[in-house]
PDB file of N, CA and C in Angstrom:
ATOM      1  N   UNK A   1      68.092-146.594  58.544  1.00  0.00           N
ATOM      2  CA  UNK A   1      67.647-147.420  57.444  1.00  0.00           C
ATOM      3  C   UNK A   1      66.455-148.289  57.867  1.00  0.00           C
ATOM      4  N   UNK A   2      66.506-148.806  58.545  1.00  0.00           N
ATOM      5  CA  UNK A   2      65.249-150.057  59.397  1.00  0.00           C
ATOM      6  C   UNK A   2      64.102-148.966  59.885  1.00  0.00           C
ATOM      7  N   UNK A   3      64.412-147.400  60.006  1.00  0.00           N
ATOM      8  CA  UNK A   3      63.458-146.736  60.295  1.00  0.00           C
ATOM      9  C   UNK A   3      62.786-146.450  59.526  1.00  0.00           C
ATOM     10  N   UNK A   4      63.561-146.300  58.001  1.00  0.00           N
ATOM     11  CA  UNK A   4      62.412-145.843  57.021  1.00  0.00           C
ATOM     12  C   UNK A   4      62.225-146.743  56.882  1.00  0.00           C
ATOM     13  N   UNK A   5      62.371-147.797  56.192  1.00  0.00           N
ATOM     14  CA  UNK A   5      61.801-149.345  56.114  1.00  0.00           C
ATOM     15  C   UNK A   5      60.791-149.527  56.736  1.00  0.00           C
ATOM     16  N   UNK A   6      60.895-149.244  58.210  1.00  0.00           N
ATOM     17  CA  UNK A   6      59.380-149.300  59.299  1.00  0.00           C
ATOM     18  C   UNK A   6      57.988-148.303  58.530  1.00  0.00           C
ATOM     19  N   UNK A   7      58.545-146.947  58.187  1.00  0.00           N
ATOM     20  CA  UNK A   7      57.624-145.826  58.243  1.00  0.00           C
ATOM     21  C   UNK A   7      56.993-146.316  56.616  1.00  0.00           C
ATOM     22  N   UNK A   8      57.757-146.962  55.775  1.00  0.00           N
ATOM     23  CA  UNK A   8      57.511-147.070  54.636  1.00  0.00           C
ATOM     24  C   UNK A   8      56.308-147.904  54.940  1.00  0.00           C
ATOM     25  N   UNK A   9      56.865-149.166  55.150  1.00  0.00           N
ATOM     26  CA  UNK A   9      55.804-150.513  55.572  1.00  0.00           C
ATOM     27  C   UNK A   9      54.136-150.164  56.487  1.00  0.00           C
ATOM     28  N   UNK A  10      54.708-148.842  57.102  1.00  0.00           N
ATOM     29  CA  UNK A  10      53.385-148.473  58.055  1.00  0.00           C
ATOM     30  C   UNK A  10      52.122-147.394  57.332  1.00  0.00           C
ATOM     31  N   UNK A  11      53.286-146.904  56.350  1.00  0.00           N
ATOM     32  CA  UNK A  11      52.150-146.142  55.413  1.00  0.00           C
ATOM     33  C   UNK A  11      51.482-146.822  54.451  1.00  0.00           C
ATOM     34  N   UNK A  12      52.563-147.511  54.055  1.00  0.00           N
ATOM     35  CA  UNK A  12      51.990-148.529  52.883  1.00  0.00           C
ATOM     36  C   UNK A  12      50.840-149.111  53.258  1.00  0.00           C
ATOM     37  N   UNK A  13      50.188-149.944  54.417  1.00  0.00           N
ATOM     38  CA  UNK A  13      49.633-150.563  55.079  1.00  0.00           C
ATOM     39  C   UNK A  13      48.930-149.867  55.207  1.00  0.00           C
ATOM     40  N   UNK A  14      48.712-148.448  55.331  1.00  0.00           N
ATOM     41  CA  UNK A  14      47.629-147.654  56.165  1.00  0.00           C
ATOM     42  C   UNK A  14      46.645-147.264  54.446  1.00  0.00           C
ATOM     43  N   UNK A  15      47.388-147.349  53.739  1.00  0.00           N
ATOM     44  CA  UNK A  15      46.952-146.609  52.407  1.00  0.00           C
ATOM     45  C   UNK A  15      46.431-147.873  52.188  1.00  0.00           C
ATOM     46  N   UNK A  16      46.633-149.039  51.929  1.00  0.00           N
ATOM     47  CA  UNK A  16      45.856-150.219  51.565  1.00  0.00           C
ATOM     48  C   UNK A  16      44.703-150.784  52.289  1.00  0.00           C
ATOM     49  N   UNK A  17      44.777-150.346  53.606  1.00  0.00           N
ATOM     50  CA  UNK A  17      43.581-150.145  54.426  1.00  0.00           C
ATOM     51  C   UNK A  17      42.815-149.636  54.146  1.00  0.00           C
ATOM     52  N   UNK A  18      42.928-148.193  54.037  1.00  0.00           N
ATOM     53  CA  UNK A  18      41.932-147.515  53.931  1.00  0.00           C
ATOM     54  C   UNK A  18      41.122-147.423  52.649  1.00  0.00           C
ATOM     55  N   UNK A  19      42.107-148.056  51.596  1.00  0.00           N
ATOM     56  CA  UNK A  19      41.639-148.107  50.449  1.00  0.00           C
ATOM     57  C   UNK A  19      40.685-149.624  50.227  1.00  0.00           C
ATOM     58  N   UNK A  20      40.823-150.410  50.875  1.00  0.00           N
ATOM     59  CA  UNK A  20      39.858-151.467  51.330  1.00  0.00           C
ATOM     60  C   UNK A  20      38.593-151.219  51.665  1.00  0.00           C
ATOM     61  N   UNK A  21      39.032-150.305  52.795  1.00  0.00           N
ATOM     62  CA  UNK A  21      37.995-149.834  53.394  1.00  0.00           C
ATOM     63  C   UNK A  21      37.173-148.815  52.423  1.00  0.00           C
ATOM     64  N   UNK A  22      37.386-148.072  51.876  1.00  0.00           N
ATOM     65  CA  UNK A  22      36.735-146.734  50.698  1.00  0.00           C
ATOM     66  C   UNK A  22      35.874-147.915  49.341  1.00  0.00           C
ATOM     67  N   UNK A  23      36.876-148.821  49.299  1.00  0.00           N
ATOM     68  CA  UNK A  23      36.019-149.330  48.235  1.00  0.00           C
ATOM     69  C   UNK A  23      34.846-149.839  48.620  1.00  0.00           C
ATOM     70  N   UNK A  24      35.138-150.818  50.004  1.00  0.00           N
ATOM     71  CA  UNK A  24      34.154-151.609  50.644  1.00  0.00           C
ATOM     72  C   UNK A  24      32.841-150.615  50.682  1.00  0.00           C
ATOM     73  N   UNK A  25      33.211-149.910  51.708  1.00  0.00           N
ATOM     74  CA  UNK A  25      32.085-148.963  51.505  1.00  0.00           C
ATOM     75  C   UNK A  25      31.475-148.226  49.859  1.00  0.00           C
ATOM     76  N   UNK A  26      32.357-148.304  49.627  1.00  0.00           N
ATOM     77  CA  UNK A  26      31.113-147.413  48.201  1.00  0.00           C
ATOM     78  C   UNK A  26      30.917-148.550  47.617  1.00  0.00           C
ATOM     79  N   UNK A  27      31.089-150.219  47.707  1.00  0.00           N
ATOM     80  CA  UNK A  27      30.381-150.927  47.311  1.00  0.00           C
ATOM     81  C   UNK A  27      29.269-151.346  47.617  1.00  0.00           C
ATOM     82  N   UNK A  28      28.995-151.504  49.231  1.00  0.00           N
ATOM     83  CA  UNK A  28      28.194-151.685  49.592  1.00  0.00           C
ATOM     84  C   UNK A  28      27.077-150.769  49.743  1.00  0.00           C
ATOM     85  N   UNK A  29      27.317-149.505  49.306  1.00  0.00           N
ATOM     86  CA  UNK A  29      26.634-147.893  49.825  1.00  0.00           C
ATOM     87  C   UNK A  29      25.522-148.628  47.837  1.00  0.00           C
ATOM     88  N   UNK A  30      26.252-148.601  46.831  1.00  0.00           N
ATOM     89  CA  UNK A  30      25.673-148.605  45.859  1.00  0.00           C
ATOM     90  C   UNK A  30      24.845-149.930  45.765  1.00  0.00           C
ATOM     91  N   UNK A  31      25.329-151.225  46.587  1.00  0.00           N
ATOM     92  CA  UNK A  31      24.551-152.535  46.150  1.00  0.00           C
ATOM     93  C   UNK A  31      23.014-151.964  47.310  1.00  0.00           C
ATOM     94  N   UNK A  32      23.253-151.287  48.010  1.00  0.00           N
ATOM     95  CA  UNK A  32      22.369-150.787  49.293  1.00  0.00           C
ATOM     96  C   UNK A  32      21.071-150.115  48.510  1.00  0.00           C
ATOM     97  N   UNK A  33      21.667-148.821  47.904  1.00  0.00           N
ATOM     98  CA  UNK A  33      20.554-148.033  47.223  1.00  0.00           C
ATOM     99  C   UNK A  33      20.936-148.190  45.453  1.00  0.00           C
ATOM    100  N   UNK A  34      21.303-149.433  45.142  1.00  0.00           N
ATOM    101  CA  UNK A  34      20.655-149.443  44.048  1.00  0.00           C
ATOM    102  C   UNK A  34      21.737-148.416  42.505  1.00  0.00           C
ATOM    103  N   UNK A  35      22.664-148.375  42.925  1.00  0.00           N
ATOM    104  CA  UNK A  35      23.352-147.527  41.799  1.00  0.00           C
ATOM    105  C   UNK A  35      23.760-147.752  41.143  1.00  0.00           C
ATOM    106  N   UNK A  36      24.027-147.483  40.052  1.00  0.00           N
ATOM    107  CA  UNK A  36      24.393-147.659  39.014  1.00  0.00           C
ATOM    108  C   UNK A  36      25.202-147.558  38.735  1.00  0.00           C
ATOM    109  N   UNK A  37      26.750-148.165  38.767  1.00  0.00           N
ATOM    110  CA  UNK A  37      28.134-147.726  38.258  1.00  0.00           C
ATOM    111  C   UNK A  37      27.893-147.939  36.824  1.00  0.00           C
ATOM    112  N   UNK A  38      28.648-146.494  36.251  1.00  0.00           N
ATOM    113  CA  UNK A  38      28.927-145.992  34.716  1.00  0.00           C
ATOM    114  C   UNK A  38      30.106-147.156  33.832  1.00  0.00           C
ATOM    115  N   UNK A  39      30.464-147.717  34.478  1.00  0.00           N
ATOM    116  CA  UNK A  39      31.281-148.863  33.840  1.00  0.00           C
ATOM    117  C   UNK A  39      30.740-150.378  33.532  1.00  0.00           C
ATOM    118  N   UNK A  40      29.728-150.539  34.530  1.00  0.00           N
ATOM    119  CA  UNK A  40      28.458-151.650  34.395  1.00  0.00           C
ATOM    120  C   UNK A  40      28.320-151.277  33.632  1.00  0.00           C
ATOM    121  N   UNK A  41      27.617-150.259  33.108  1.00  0.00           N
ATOM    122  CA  UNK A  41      26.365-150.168  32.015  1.00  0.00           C
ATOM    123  C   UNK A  41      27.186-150.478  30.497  1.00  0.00           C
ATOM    124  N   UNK A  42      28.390-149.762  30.575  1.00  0.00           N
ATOM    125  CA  UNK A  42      29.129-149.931  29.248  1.00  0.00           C
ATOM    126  C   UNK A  42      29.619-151.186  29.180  1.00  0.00           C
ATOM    127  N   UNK A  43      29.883-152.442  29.996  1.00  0.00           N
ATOM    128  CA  UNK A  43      30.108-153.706  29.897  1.00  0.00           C
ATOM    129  C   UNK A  43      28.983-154.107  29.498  1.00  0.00           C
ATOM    130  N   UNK A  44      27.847-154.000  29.884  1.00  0.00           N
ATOM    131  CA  UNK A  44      26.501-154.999  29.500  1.00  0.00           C
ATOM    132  C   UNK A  44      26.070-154.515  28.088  1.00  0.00           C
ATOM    133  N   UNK A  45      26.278-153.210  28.040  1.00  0.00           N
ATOM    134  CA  UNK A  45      26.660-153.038  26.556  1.00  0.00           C
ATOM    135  C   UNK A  45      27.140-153.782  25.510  1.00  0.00           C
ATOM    136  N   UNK A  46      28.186-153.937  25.515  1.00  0.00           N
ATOM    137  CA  UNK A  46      29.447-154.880  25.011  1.00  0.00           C
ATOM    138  C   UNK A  46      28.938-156.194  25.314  1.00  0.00           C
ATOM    139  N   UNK A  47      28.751-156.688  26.250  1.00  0.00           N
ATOM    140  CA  UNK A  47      28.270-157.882  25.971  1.00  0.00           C
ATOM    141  C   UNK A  47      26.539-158.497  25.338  1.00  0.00           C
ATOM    142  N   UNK A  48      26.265-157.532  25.518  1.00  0.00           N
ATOM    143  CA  UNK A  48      24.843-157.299  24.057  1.00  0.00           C
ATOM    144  C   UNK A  48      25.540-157.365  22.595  1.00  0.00           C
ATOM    145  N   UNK A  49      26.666-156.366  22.480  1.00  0.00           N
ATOM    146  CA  UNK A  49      27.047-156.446  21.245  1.00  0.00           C
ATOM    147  C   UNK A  49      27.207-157.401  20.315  1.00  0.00           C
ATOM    148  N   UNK A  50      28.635-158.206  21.766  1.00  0.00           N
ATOM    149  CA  UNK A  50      29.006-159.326  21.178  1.00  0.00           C
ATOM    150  C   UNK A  50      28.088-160.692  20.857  1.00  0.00           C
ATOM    151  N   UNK A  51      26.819-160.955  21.989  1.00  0.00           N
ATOM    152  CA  UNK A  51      26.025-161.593  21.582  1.00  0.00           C
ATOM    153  C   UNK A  51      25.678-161.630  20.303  1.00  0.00           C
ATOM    154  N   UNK A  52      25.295-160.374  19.833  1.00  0.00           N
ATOM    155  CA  UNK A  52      24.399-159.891  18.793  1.00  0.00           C
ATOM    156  C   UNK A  52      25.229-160.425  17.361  1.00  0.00           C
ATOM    157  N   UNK A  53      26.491-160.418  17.458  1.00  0.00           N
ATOM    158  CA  UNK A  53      27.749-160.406  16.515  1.00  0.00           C
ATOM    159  C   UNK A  53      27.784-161.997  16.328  1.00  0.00           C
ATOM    160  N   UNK A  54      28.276-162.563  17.995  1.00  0.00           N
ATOM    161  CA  UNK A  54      28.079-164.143  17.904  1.00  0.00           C
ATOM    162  C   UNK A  54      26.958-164.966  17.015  1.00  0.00           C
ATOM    163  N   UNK A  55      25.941-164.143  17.081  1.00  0.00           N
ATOM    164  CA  UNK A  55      24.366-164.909  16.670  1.00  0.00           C
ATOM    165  C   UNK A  55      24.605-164.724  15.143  1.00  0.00           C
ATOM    166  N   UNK A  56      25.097-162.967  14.477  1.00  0.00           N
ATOM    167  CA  UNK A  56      25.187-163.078  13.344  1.00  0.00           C
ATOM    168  C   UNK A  56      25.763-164.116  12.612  1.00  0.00           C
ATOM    169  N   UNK A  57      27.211-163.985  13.303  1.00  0.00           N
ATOM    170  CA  UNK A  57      28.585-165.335  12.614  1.00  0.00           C
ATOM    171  C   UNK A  57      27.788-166.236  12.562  1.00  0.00           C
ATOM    172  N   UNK A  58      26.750-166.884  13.425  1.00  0.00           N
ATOM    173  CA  UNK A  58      26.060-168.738  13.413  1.00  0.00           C
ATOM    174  C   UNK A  58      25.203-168.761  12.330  1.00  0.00           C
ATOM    175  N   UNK A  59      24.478-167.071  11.931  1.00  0.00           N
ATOM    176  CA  UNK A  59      23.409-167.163  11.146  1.00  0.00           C
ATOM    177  C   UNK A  59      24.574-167.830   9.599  1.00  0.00           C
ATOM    178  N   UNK A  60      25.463-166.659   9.498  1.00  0.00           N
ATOM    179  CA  UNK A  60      26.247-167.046   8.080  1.00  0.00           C
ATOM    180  C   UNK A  60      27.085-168.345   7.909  1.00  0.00           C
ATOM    181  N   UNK A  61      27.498-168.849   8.676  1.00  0.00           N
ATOM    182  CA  UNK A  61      28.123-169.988   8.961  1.00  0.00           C
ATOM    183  C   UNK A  61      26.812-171.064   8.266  1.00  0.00           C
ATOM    184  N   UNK A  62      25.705-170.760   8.812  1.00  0.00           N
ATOM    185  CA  UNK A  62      24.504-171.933   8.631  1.00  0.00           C
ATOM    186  C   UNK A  62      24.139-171.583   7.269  1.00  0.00           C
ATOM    187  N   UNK A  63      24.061-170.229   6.564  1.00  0.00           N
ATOM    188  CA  UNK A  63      23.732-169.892   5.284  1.00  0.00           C
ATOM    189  C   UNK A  63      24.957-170.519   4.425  1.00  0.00           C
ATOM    190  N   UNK A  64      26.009-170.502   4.857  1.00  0.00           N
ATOM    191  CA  UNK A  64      26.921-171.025   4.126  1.00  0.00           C
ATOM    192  C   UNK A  64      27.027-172.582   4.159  1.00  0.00           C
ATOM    193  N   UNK A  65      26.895-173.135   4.928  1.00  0.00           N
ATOM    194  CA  UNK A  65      26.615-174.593   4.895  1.00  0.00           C
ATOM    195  C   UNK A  65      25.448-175.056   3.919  1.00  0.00           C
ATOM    196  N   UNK A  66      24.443-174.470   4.181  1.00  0.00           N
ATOM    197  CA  UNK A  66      23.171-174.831   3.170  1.00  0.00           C
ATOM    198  C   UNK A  66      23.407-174.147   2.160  1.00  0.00           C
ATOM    199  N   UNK A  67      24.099-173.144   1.377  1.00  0.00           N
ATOM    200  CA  UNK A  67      24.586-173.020   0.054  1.00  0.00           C
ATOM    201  C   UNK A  67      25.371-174.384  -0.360  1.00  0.00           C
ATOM    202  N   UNK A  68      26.358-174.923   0.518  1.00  0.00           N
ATOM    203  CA  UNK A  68      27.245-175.375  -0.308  1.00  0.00           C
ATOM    204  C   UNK A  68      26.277-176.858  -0.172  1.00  0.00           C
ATOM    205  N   UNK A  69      25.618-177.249   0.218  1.00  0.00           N
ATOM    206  CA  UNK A  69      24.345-178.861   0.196  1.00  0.00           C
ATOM    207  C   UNK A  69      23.864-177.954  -1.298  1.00  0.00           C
TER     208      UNK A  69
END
């Protein structure tokens, strides 16, 4: 029992390592040359959108205030 417990704890550990390590590197490999992750681009997206949406709501909010003066 304390053996698998050990082997569990030692893989577990080795997989979170290395997965540290895999990200680290392809983070730094892309901030290095410049790449472009496909999930950036669709966030900055979205947050264009919502800008764009935010600005509308202030425009009608302000049209509606100066209707009701």
């Amino acid at each position: 029992m304390v053996l698998g417990m050990i082997l569990y704890e030692g893989v577990d550990l080795a997989y979170n390592t290395l997965r540290l390590v895999y990200n680290g590197t392809t983070g730094v490999y892309n901030w290095w040359f410049q790449v472009e992750v496909p999930g950036r681009v669709a966030i900055e997206y979205h947050l264009e959108e919502l800008k764009k949406l935010n600005n509308r709501v202030k425009e009608l909010e302000n049209a509606l205030v100066e209707k009701k003066d």
